[in-house]
Protein backbone atom coordinates (compact mmCIF):
# COMPACT_ATOMS: atom_id res chain seq x y z
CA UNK A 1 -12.77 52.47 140.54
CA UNK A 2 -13.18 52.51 136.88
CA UNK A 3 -16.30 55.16 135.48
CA UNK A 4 -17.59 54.29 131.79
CA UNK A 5 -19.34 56.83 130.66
CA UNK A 6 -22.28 55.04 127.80
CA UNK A 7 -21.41 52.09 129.34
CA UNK A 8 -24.75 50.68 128.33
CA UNK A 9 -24.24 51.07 125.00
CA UNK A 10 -22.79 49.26 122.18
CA UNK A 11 -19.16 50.16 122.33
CA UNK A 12 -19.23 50.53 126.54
CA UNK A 13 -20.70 47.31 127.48
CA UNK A 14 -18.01 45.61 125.19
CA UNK A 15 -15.41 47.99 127.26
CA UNK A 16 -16.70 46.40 130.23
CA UNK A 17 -16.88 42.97 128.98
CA UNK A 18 -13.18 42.98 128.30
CA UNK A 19 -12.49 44.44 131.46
CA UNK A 20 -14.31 41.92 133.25
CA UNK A 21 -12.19 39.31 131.53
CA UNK A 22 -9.04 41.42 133.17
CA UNK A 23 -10.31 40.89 136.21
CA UNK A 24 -12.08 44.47 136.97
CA UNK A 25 -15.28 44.60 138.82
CA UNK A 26 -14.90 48.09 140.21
CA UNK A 27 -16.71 49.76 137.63
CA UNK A 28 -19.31 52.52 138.00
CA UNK A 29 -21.63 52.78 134.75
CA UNK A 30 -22.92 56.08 133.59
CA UNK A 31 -25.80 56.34 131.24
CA UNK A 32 -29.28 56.98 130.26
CA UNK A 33 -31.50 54.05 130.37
CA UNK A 34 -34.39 56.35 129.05
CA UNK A 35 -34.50 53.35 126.21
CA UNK A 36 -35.15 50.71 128.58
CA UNK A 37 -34.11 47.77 126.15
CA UNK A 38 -30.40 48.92 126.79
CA UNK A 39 -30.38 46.78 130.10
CA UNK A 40 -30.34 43.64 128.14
CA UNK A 41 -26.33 44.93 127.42
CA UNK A 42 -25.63 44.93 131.52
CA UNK A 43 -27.24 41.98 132.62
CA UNK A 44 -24.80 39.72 131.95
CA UNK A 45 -21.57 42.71 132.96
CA UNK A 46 -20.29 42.96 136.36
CA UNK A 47 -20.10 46.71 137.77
CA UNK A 48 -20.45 47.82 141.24
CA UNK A 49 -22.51 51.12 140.55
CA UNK A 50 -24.50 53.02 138.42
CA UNK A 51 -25.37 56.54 137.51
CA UNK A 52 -27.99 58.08 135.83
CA UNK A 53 -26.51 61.21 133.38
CA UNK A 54 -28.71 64.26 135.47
CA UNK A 55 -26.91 63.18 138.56
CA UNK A 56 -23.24 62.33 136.49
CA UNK A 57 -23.11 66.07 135.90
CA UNK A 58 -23.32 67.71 138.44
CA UNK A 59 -20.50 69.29 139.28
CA UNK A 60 -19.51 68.60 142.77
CA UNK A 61 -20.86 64.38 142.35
CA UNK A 62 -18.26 64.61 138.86
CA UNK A 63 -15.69 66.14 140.63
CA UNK A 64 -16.19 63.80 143.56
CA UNK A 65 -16.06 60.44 141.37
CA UNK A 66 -13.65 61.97 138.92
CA UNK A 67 -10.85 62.04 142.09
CA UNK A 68 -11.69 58.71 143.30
CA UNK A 69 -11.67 57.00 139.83
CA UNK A 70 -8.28 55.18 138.02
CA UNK A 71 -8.89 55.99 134.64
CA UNK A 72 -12.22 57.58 133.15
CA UNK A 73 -13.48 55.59 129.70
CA UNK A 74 -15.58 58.62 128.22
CA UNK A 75 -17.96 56.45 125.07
CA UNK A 76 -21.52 58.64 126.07
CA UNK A 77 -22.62 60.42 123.12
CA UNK A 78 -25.78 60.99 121.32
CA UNK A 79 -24.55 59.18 118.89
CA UNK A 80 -27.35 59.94 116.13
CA UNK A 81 -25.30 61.25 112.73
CA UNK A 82 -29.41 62.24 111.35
CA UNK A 83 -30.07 64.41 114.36
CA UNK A 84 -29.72 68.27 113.38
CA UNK A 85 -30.65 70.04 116.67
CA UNK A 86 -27.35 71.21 117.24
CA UNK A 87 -27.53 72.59 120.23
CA UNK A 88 -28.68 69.69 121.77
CA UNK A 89 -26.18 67.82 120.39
CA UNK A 90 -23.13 70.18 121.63
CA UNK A 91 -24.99 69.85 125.33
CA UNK A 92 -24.55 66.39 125.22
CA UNK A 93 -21.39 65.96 123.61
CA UNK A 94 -18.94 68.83 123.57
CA UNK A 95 -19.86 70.41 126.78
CA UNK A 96 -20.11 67.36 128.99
CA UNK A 97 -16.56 66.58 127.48
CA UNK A 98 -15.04 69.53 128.95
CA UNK A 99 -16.61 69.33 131.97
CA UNK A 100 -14.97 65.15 132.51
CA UNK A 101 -11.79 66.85 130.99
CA UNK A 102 -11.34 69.35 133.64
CA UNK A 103 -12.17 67.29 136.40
CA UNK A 104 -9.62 64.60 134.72
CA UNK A 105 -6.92 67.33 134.28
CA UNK A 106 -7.22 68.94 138.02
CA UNK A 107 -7.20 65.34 139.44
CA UNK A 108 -4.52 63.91 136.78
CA UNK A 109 -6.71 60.78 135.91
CA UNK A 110 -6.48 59.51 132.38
CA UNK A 111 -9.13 59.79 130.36
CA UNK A 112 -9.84 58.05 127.01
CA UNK A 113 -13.12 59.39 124.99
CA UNK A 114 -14.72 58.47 121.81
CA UNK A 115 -13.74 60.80 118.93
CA UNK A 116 -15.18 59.41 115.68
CA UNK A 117 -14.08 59.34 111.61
CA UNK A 118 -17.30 61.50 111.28
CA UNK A 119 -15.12 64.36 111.51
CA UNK A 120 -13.29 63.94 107.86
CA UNK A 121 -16.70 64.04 106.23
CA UNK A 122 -16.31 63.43 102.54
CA UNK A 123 -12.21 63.42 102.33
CA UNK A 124 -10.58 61.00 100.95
CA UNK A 125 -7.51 61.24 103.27
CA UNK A 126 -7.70 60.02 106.80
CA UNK A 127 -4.65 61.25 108.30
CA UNK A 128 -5.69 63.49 111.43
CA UNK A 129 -4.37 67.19 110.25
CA UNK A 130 -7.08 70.04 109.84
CA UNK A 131 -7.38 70.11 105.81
CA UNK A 132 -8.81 66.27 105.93
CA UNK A 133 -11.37 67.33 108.63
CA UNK A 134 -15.20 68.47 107.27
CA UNK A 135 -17.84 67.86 109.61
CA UNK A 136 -21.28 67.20 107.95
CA UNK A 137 -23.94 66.93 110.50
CA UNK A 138 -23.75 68.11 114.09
CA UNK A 139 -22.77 65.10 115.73
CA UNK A 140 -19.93 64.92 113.36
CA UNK A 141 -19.14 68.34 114.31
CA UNK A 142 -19.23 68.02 118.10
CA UNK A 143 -16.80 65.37 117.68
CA UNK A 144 -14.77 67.41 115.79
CA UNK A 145 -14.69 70.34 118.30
CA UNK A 146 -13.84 68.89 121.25
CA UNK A 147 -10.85 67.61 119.16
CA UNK A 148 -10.14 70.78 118.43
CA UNK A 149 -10.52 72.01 121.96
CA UNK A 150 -7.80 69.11 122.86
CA UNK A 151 -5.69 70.13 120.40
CA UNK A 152 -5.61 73.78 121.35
CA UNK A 153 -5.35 73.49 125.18
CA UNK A 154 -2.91 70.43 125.06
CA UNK A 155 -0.63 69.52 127.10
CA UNK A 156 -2.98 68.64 130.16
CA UNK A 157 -1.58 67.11 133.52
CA UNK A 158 -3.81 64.02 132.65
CA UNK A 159 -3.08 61.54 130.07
CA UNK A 160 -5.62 61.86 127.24
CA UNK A 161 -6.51 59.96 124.65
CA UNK A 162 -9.30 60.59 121.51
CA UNK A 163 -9.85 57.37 119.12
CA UNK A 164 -11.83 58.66 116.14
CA UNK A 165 -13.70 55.20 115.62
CA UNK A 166 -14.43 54.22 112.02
CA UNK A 167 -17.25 51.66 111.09
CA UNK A 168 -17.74 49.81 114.18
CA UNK A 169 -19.81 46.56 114.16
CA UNK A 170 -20.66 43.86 116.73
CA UNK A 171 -22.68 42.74 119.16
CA UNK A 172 -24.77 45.07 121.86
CA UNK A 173 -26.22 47.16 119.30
CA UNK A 174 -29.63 46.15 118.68
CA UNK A 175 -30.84 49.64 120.85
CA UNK A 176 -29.40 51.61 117.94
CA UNK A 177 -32.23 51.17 115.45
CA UNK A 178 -31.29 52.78 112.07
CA UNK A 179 -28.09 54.03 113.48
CA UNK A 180 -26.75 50.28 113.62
CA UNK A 181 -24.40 48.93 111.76
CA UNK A 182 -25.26 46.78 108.26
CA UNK A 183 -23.55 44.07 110.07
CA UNK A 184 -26.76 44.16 112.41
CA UNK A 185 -29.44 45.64 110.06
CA UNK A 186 -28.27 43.48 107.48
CA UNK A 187 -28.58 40.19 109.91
CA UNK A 188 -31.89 41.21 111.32
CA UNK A 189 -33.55 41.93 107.73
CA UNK A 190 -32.03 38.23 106.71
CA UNK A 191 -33.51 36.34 109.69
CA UNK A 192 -36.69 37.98 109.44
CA UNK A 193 -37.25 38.27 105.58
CA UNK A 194 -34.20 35.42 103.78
CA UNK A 195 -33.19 38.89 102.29
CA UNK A 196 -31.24 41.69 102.63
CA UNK A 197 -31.91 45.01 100.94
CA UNK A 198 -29.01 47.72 100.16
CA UNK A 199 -29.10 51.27 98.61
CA UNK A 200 -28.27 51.78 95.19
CA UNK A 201 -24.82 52.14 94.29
CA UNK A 202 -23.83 50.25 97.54
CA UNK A 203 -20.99 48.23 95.74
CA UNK A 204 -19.27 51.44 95.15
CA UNK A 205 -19.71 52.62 98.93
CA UNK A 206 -16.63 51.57 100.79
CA UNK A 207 -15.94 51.71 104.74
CA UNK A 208 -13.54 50.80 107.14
CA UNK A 209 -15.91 48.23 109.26
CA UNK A 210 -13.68 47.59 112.18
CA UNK A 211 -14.93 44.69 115.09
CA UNK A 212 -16.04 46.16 118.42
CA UNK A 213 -13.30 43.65 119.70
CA UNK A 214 -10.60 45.16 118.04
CA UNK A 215 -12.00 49.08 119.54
CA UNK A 216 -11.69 47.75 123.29
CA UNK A 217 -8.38 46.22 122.21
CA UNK A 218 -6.90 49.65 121.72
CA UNK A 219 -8.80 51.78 124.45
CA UNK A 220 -7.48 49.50 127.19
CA UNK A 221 -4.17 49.45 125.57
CA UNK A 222 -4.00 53.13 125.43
CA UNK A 223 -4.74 53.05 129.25
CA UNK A 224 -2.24 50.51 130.27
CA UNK A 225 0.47 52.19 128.49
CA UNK A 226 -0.32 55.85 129.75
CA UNK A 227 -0.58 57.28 126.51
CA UNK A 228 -1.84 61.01 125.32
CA UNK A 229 -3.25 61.98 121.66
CA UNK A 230 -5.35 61.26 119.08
CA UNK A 231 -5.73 58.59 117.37
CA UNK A 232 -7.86 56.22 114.29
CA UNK A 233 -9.13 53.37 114.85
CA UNK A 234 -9.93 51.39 112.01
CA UNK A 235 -8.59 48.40 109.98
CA UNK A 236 -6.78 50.15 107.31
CA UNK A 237 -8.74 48.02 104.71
CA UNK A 238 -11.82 48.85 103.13
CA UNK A 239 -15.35 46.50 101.87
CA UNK A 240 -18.25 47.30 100.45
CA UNK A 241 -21.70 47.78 101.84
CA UNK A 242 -22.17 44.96 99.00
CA UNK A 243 -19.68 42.79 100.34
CA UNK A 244 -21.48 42.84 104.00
CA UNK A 245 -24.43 42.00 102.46
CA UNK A 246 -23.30 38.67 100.42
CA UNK A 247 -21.63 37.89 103.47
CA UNK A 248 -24.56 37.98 105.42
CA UNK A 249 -27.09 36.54 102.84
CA UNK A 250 -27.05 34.88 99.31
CA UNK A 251 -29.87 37.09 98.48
CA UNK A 252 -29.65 40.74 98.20
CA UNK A 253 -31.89 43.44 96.88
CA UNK A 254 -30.97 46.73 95.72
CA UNK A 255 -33.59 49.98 96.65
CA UNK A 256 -33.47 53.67 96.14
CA UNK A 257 -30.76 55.85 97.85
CA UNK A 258 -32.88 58.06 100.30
CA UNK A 259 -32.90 61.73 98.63
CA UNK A 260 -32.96 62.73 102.56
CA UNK A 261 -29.40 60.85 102.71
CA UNK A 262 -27.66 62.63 100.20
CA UNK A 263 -24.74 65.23 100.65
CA UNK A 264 -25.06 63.79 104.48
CA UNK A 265 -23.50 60.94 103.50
CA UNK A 266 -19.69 59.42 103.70
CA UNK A 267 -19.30 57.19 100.73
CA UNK A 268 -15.79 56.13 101.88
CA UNK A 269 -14.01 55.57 104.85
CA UNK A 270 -9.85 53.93 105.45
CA UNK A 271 -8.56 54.69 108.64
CA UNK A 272 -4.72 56.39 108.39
CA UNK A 273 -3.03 54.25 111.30
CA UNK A 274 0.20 55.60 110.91
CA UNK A 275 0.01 57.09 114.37
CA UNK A 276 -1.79 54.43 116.04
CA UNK A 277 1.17 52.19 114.80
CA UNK A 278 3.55 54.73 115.81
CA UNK A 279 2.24 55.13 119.25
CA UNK A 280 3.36 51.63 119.62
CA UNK A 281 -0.18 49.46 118.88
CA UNK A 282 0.98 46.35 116.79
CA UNK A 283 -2.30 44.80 117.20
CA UNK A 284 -3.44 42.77 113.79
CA UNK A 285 -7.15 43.66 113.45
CA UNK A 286 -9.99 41.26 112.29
CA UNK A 287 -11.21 41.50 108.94
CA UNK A 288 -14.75 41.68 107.67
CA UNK A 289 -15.16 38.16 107.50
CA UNK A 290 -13.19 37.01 111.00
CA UNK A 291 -15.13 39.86 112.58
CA UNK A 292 -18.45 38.81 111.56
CA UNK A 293 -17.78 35.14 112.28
CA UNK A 294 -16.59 36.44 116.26
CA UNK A 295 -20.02 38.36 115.89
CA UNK A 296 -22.19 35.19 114.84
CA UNK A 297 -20.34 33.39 117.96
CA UNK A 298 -21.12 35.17 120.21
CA UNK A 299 -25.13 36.18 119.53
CA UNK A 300 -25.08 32.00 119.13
CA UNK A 301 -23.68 32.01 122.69
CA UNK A 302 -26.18 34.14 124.00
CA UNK A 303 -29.39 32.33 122.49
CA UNK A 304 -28.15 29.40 124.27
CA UNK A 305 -28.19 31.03 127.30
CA UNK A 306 -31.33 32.09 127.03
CA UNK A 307 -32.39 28.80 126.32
CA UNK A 308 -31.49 27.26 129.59
């Protein structure tokens, strides 16, 4: 048995989508379907269980499905970088990813968990090593702790793996809202309105957008090939929120940078993969415009379905 944890969610039902195309069935989901509208990213998945969080966590069910499981794919997180009750936000995200990690360790079964490039705030370098590292909201900071934890306790029994995701974009993310990509945002305003609107200063706002293809690429890899650490996971490239938009639509409005936004904010992101490529990953990633053309493929693919 397989356990993805958020495996409703954007980055988790693409985990299970590849794994489905590996031939693994055996999966037990974990998640919070509180927001109803995430079921339209299992429907078309094949799992053989599923789990509500409440019952996840307690400790004798987690220790129970922790032993039986092959490999533990920890992506559950509140996810929301403009959410600043922090103690809710450790609940959900540091301490439930030390209770998984103990479990994992006493049982030896690998686990892989979503770290994020939240943690190196507004550096400019993106090599993981504590002076790049300045968390600026709490889920940034949650992230960054349970690295930290990892890093302190390490070696564990279990293989372990943390991928600090950069800008990820794709499919199965329409639950997000205004924590969505601009790939999505940016498609939904043009469909609706034949525009798309950007903040201010967006040319000069550079990420490392990375395809949700390219993210299950390298958790699965990490798996198969037993592998312990931390790691980025970007491109190693950077675009514009700009150049997103022009791809997305020939018309594109500028608007005022929310005052709310600023200081919050990472204005640039480039993923350091020297470890990543070290580790042995030799995986080519999409760029912008490859990504967003897989992207446009396959929402097409699912409109037809729902047509028949």
């Amino acid at each position: 048995m397989i356990i993805v944890t958020g495996g409703a969610g954007f980055i988790g039902s693409h985990l299970i989508q590849a794994l489905n195309k590996i031939g693994y069935d055996h999966i037990c989901v974990v998640d919070d379907l509180t927001d109803g509208k995430k079921i339209h990213n299992l429907s078309d998945l094949k799992f053989s269980d599923y789990l509500d969080c409440s019952e996840f966590y307690q400790p004798m069910r987690l220790a129970q499905m922790v032993q039986q499981a092959e490999v533990v794919f920890h992506q559950g997180a509140n996810s929301s970088t403009t959410e600043w009750n922090g103690q809710a936000v450790m609940l959900q995200n540091y301490s439930t990813s030390k209770q998984i990690l103990e479990c994992c360790n006493q049982f030896d079964t690998p686990m892989i968990y979503a770290s994020s490039a939240s943690v190196y705030g507004n550096s400019k370098i993106f090599s993981i090593s504590p002076e790049n590292e300045h968390p600026l909201n709490p889920y940034a900071f949650s992230k960054w702790q349970f690295d930290r934890f990892v890093q302190a306790h390490e070696p564990f029994k279990c293989p372990l793996v943390g991928l600090r995701y950069f800008n990820v974009y794709g499919p199965r993310e329409d639950h997000k809202g205004g924590q969505a990509s601009p790939f999505t945002q940016f498609t939904k305003q043009y469909q609706q309105q034949q525009t798309v609107k950007v903040f201010e200063g967006s040319d000069h706002f550079l990420r490392d957008f990375v395809s949700v293809y390219d993210v299950v690429k390298v958790i699965i890899w990490m798996w198969q090939h037993r592998k312990s650490g931390i790691f980025n996971v970007g491109t190693g490239q950077t675009a514009s929120f700009m150049d997103v938009a022009n791809l997305i639509s020939p018309n594109v409005e500028t608007i005022p940078f929310p005052e709310h936004l600023k200081g919050a904010y990472q204005d640039y992101t480039c993923a350091d993969l020297r470890a990543l490529r070290r580790a042995g990953f030799q995986h080519q990633f999409l760029n912008i415009q490859e990504g967003y053309q897989k992207m446009q493929s396959e929402l097409q693919l699912v409109t037809e379905k729902a047509l028949v």
